[in-house]
C-alpha atoms as a PDB file:
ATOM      1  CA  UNK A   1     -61.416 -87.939  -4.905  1.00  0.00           C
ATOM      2  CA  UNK A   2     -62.437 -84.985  -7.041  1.00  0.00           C
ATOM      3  CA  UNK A   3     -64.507 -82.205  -6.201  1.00  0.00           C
ATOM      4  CA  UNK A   4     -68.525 -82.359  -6.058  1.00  0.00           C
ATOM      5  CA  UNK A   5     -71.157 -80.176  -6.500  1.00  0.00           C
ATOM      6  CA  UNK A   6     -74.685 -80.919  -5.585  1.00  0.00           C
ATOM      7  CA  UNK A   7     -78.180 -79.247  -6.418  1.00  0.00           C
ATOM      8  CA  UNK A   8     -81.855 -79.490  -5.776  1.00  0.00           C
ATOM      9  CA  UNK A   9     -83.723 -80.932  -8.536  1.00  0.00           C
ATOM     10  CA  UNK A  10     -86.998 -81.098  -8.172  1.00  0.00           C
ATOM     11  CA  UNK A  11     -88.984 -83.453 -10.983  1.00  0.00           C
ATOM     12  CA  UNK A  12     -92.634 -81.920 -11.189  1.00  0.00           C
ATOM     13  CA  UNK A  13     -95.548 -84.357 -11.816  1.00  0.00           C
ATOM     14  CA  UNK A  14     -99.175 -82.839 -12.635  1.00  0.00           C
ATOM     15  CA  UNK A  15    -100.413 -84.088  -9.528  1.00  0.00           C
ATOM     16  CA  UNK A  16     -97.375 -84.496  -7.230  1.00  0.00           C
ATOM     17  CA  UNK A  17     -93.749 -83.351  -6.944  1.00  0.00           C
ATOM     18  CA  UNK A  18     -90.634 -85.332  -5.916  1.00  0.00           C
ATOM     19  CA  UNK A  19     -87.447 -83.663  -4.269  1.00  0.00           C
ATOM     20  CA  UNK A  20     -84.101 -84.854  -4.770  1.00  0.00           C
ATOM     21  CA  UNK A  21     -80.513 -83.766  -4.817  1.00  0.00           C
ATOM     22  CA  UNK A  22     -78.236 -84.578  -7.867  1.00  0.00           C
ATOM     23  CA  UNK A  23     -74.521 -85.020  -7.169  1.00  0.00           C
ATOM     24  CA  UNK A  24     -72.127 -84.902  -9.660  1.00  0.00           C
ATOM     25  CA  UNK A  25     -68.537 -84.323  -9.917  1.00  0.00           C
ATOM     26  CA  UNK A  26     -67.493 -80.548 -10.530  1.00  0.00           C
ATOM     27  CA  UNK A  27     -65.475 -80.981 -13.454  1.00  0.00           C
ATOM     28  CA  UNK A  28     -67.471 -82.967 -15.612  1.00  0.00           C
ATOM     29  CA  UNK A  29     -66.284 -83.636 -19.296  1.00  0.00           C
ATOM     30  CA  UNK A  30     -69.045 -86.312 -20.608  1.00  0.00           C
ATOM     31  CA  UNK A  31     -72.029 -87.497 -19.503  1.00  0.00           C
ATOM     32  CA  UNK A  32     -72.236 -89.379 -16.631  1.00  0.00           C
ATOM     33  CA  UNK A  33     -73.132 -92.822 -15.414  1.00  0.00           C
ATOM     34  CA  UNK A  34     -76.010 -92.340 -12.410  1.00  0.00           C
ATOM     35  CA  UNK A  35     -76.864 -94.260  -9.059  1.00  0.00           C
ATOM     36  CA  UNK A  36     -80.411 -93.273  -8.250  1.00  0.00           C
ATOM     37  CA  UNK A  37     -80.576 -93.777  -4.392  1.00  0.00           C
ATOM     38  CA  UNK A  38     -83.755 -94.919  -2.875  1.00  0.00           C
ATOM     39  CA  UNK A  39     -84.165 -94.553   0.717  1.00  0.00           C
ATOM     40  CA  UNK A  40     -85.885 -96.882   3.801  1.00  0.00           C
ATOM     41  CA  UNK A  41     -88.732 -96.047   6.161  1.00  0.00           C
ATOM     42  CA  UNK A  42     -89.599 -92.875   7.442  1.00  0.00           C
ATOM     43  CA  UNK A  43     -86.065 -91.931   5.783  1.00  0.00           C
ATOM     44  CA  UNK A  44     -85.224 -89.003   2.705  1.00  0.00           C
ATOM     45  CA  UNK A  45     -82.575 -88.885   0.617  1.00  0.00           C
ATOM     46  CA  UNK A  46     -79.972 -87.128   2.385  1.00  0.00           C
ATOM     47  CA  UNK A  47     -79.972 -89.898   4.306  1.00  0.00           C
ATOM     48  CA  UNK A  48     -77.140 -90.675   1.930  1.00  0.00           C
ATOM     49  CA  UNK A  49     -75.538 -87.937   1.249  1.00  0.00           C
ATOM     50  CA  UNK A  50     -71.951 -89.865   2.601  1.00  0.00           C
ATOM     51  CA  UNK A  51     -72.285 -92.742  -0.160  1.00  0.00           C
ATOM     52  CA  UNK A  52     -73.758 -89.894  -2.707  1.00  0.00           C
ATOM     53  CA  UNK A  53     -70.607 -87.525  -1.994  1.00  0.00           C
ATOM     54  CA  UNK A  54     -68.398 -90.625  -2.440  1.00  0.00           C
ATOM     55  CA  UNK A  55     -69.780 -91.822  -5.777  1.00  0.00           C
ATOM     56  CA  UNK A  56     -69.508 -88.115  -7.645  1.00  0.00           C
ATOM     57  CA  UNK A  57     -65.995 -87.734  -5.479  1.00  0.00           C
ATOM     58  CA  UNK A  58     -65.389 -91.017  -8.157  1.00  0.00           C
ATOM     59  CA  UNK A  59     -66.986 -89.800 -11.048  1.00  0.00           C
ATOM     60  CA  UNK A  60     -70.424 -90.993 -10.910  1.00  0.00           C
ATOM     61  CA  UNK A  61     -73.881 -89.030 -10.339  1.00  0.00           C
ATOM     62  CA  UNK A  62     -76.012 -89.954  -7.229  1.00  0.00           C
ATOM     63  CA  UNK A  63     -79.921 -88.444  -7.321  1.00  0.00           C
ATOM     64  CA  UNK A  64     -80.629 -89.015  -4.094  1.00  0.00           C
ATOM     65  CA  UNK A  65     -84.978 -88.425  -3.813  1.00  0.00           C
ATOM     66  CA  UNK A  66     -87.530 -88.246  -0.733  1.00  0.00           C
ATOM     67  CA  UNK A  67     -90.374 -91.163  -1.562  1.00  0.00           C
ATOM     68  CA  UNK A  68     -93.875 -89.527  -1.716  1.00  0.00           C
ATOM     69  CA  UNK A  69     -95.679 -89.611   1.658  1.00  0.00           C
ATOM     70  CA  UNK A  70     -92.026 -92.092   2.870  1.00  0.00           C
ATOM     71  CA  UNK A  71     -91.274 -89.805   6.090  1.00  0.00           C
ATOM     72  CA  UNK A  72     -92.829 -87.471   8.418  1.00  0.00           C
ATOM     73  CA  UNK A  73     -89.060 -85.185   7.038  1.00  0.00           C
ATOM     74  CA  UNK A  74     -90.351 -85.736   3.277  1.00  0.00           C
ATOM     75  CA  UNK A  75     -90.029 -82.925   0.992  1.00  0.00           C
ATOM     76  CA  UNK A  76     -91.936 -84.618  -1.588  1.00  0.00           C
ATOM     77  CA  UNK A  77     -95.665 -84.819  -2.089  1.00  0.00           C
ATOM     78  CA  UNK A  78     -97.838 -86.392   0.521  1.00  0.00           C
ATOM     79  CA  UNK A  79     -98.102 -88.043   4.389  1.00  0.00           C
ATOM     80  CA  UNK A  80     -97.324 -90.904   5.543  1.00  0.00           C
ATOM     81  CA  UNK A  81    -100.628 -91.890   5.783  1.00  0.00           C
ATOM     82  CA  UNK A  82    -100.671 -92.519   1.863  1.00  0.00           C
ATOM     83  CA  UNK A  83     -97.662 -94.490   2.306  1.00  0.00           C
ATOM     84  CA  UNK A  84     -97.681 -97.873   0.305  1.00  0.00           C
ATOM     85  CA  UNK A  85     -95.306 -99.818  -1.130  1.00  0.00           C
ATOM     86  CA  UNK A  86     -96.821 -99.656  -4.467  1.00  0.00           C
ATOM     87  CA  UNK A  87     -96.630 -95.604  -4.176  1.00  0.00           C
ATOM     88  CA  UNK A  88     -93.044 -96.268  -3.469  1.00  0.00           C
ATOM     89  CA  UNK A  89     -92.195 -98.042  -6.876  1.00  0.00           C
ATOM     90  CA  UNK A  90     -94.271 -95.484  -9.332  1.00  0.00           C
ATOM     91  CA  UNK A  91     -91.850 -93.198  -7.453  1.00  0.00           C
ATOM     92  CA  UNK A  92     -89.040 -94.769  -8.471  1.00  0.00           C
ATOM     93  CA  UNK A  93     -90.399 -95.142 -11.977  1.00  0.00           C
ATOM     94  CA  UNK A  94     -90.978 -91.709 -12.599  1.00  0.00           C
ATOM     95  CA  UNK A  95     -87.678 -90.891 -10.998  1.00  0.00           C
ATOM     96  CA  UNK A  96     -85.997 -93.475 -13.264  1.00  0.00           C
ATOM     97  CA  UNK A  97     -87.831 -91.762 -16.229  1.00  0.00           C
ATOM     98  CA  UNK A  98     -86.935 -88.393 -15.348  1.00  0.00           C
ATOM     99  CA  UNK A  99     -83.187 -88.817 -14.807  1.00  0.00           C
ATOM    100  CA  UNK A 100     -83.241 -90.548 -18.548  1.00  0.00           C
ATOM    101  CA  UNK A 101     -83.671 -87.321 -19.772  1.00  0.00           C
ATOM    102  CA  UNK A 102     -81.349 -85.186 -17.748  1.00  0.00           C
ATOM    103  CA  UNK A 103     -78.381 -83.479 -20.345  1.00  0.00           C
ATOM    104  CA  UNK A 104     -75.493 -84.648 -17.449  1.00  0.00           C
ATOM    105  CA  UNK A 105     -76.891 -88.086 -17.381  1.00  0.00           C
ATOM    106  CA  UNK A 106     -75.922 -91.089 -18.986  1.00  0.00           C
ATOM    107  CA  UNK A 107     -79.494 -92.763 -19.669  1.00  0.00           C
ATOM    108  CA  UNK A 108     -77.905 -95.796 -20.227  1.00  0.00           C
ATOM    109  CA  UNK A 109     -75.924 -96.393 -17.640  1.00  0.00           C
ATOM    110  CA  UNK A 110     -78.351 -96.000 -14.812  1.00  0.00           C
ATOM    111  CA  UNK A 111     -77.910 -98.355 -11.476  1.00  0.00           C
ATOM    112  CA  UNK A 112     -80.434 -98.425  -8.620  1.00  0.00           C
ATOM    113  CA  UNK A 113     -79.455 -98.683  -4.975  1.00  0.00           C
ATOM    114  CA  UNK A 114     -82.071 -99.393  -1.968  1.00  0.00           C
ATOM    115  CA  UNK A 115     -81.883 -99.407   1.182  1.00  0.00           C
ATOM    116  CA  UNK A 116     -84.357-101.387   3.512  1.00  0.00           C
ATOM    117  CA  UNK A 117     -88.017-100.762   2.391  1.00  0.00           C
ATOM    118  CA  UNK A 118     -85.981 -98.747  -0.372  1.00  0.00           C
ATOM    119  CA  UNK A 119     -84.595-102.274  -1.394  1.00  0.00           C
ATOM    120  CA  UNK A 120     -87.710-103.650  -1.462  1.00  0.00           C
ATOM    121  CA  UNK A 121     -88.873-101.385  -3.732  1.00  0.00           C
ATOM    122  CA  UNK A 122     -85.924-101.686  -6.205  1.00  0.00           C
ATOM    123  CA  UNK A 123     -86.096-105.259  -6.500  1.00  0.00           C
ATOM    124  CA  UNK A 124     -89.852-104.680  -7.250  1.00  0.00           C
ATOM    125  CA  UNK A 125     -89.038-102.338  -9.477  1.00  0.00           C
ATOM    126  CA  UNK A 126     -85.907-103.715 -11.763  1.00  0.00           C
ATOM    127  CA  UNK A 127     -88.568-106.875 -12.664  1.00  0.00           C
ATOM    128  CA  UNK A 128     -90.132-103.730 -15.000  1.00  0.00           C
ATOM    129  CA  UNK A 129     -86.885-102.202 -16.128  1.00  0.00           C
ATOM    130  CA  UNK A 130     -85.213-105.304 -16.457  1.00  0.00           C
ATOM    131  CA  UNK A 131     -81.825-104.598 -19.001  1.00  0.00           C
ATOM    132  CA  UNK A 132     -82.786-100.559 -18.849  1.00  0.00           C
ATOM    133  CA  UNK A 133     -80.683-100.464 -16.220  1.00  0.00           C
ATOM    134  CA  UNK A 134     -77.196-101.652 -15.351  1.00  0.00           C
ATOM    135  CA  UNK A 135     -77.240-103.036 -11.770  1.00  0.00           C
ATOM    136  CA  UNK A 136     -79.428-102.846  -8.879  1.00  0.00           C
ATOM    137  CA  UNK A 137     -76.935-102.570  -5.415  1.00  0.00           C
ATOM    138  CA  UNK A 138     -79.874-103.616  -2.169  1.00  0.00           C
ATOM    139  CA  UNK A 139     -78.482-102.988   1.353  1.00  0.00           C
ATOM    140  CA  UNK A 140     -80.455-105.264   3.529  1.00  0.00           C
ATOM    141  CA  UNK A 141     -83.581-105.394   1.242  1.00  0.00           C
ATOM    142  CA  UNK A 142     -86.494-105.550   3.448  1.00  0.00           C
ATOM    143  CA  UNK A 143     -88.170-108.517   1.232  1.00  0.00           C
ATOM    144  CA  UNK A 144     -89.758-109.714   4.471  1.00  0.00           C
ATOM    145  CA  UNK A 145     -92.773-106.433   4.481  1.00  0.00           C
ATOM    146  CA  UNK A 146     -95.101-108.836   2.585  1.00  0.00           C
ATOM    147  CA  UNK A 147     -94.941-111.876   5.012  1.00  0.00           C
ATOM    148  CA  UNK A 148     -94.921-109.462   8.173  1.00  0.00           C
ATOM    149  CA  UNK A 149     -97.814-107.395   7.572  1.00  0.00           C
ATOM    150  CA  UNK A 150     -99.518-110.319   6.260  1.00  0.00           C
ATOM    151  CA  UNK A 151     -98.536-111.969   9.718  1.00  0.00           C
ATOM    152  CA  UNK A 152     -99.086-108.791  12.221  1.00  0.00           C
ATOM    153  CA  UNK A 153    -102.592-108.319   9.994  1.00  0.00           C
ATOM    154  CA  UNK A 154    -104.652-111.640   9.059  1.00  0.00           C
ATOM    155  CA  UNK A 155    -107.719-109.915   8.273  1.00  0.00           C
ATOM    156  CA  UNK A 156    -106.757-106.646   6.134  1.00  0.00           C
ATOM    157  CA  UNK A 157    -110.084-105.343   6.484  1.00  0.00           C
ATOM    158  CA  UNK A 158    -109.696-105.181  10.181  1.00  0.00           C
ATOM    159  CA  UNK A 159    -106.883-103.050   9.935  1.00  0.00           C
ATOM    160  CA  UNK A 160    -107.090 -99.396  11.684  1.00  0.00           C
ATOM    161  CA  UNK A 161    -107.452 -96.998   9.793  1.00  0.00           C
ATOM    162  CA  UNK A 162    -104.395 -95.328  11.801  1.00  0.00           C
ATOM    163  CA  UNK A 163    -101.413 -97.618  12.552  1.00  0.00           C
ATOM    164  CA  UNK A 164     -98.480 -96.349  14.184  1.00  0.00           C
ATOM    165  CA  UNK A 165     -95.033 -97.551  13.545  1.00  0.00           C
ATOM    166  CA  UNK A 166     -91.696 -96.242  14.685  1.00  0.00           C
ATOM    167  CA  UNK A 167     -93.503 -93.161  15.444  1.00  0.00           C
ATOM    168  CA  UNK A 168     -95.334 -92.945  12.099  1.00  0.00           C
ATOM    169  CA  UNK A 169     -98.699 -92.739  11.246  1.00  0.00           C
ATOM    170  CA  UNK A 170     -99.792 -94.976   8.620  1.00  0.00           C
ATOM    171  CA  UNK A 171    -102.913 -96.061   7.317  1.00  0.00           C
ATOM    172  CA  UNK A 172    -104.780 -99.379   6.718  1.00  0.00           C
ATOM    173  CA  UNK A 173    -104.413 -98.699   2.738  1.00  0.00           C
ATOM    174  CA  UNK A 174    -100.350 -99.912   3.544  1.00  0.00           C
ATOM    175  CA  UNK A 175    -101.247-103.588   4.789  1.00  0.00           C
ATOM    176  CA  UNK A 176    -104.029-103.801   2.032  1.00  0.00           C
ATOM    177  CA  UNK A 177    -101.692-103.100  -0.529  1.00  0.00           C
ATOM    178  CA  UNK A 178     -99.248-105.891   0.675  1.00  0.00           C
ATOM    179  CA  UNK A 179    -101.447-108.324   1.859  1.00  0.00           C
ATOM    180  CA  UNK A 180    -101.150-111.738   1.027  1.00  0.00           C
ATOM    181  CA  UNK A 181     -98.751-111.151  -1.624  1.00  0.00           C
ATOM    182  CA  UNK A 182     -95.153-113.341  -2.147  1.00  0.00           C
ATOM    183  CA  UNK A 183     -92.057-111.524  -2.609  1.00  0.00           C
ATOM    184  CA  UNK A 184     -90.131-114.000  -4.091  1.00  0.00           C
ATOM    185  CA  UNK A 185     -92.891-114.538  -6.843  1.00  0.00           C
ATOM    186  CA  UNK A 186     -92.523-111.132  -7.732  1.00  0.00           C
ATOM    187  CA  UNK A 187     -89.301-110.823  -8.044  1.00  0.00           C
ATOM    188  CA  UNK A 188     -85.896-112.793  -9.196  1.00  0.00           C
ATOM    189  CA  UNK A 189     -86.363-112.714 -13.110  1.00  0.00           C
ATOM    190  CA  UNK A 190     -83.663-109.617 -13.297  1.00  0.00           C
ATOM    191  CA  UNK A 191     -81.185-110.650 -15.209  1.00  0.00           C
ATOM    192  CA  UNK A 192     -78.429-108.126 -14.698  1.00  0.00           C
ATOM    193  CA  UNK A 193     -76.301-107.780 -11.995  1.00  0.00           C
ATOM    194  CA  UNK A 194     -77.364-107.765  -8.314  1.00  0.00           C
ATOM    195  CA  UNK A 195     -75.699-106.666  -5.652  1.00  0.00           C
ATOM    196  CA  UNK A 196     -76.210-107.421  -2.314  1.00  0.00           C
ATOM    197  CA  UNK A 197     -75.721-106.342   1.283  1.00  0.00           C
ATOM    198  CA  UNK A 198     -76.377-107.698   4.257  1.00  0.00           C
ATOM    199  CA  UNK A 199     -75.821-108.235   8.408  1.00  0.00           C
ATOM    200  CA  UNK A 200     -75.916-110.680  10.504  1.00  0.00           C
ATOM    201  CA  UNK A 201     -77.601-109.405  13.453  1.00  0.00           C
ATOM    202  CA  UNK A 202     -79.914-107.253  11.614  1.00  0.00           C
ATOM    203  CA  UNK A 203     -82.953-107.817  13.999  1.00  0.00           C
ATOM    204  CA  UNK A 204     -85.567-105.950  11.433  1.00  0.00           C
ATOM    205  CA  UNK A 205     -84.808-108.415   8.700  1.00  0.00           C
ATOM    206  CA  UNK A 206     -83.442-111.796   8.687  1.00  0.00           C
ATOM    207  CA  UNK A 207     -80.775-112.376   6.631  1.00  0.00           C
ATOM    208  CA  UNK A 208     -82.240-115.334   4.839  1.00  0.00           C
ATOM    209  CA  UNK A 209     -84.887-113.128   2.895  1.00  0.00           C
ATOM    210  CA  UNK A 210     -81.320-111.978   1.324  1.00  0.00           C
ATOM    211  CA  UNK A 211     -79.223-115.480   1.033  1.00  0.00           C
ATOM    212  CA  UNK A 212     -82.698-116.455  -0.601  1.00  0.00           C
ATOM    213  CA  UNK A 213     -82.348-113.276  -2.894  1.00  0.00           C
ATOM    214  CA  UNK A 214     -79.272-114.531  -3.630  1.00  0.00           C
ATOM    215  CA  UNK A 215     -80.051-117.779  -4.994  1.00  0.00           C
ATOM    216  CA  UNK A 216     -83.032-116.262  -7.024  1.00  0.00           C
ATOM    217  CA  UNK A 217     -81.147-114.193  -8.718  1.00  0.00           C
ATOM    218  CA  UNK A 218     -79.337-115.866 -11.768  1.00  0.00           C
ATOM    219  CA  UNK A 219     -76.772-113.105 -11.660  1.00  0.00           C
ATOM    220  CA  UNK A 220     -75.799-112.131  -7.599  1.00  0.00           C
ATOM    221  CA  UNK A 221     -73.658-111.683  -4.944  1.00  0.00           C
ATOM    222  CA  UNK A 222     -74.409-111.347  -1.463  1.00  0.00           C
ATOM    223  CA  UNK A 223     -71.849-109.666   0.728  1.00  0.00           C
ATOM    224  CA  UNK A 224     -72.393-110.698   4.222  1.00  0.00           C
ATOM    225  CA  UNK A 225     -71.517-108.013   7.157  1.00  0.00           C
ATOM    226  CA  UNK A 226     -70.287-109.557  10.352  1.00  0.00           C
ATOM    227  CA  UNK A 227     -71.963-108.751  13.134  1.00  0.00           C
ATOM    228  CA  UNK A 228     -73.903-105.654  11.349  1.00  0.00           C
ATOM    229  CA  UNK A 229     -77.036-104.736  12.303  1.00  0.00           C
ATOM    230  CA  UNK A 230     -80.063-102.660  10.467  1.00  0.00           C
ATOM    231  CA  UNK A 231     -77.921 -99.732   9.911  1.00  0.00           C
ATOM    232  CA  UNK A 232     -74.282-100.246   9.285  1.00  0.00           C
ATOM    233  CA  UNK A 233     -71.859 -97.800  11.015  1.00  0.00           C
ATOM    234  CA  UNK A 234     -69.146 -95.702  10.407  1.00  0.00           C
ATOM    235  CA  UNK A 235     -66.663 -98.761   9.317  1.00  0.00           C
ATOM    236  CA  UNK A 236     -69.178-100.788   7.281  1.00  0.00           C
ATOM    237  CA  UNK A 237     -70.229 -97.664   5.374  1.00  0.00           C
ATOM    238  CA  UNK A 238     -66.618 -97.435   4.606  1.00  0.00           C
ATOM    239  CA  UNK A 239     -67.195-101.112   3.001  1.00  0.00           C
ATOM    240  CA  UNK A 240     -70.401-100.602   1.547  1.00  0.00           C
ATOM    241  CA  UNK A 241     -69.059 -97.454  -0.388  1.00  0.00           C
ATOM    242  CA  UNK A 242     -66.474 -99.115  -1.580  1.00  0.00           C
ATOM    243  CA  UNK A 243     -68.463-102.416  -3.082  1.00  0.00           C
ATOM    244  CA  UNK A 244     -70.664-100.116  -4.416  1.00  0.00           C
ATOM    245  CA  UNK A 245     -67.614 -97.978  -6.485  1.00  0.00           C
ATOM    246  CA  UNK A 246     -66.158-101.305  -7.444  1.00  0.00           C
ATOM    247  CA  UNK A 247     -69.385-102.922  -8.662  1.00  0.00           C
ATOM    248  CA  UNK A 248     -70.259-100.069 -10.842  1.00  0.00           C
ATOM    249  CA  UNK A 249     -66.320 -99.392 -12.314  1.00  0.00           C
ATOM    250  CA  UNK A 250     -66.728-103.124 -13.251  1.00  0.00           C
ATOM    251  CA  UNK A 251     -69.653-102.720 -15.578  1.00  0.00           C
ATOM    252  CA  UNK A 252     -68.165 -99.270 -16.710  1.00  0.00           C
ATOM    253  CA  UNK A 253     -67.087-100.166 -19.924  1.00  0.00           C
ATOM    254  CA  UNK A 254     -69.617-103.082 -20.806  1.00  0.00           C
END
């Protein structure tokens, strides 16, 4: 692996900002294919700073951003009280948009990666972008947010208008934004390449949203992790870097 270098960049909205760190290899000689990283719940982006290190250590960029309102840790705009999933993907929009116009960047070899809610949001999300991107990489996609807050909240309008999760305020604007809707009929007309990540024993989301994923997709692979829960440890974050390196060096020269 080469040597990396990594910097805040800050993209500046006129109503918001978003906070991010770019890593890129130190000796850089072209532009550079990018994997914007997109984090889960009440998570930021240095979350990833392991698989982001890895990539530049390889020769490809990682922007690794904090969601708007995503964490009580964000160093973007907002709480988590304005957190909603549709926040979450004109995030990711804007972030895709920025990093298009970055001088180190490759705008057209951009691939998404998402992690939990994250991955919920990038599938969301590449349905828009659809061949602007490369590849979308989703470690256990949380697909199952619409059914579940659906379930846990019949009547949206009776929601509180505080809800605490996981130690995280929310409000009742996050279950009326989800409500009723069907992830599988919003998503599954990407046609580019999908990969995707999964454990068995993840007890947060069952690994049929993702086998379904799977099948909706006309072009994916679902990499099953034995015995992996939500979070993978030190071992299966060896694996997952290393799909992820692979799946990208594939489509390198496409």
């Amino acid at each position: 692996m080469g040597q990396v270098t990594q910097e805040e960049r800050v993209i500046e909205l006129p109503d918001h900002r978003i906070y991010g760190k770019l890593y890129r290899p130190k000796e850089q000689e072209r532009k550079l294919p990018l994997v914007i990283v997109s984090h889960g719940f009440n998570g930021i982006g240095d979350d990833f700073e392991q698989l982001a290190v890895f990539l530049a250590g390889h020769g490809i960029a990682a922007y690794c951003y904090d969601f708007c309102a995503g964490s009580v840790r964000t160093r973007s705009s907002g709480t988590t009280r304005q957190m909603t999933i549709s926040l979450e993907v004109s995030n990711l929009l804007e972030v895709y948009e920025a990093v298009c116009t970055w001088e180190e960047i490759d705008p057209d070899h951009i691939y998404l990666f998402g992690e939990s809610q994250g991955g919920l949001v990038t599938a969301l999300i590449i349905e828009k972008l659809q061949d602007k991107i490369r590849g979308a990489i989703l470690q256990y996609p949380a697909l199952c947010i619409f059914d579940d807050w659906t379930k846990n909240y019949p009547d949206p309008e009776l929601a509180p208008e505080a809800i605490e999760l996981w130690e995280v305020t929310l409000s009742a604007q996050f279950v009326k934004d989800v409500h009723g809707r069907k992830v599988f009929d919003e998503i599954g007309t990407y046609k580019g390449p999908v990969l995707i990540m999964h454990g068995t024993d993840d007890p947060i989301v069952p690994i049929a949203y993702s086998e379904q994923a799977a099948e909706t997709y006309p072009n994916a692979e679902l990499v099953v992790f034995r015995h992996a829960g939500h979070g993978f440890g030190e071992e299966d974050q060896k694996r997952r870097n290393e799909l992820v390196i692979t799946f990208i060096k594939e489509r390198g020269n496409e």
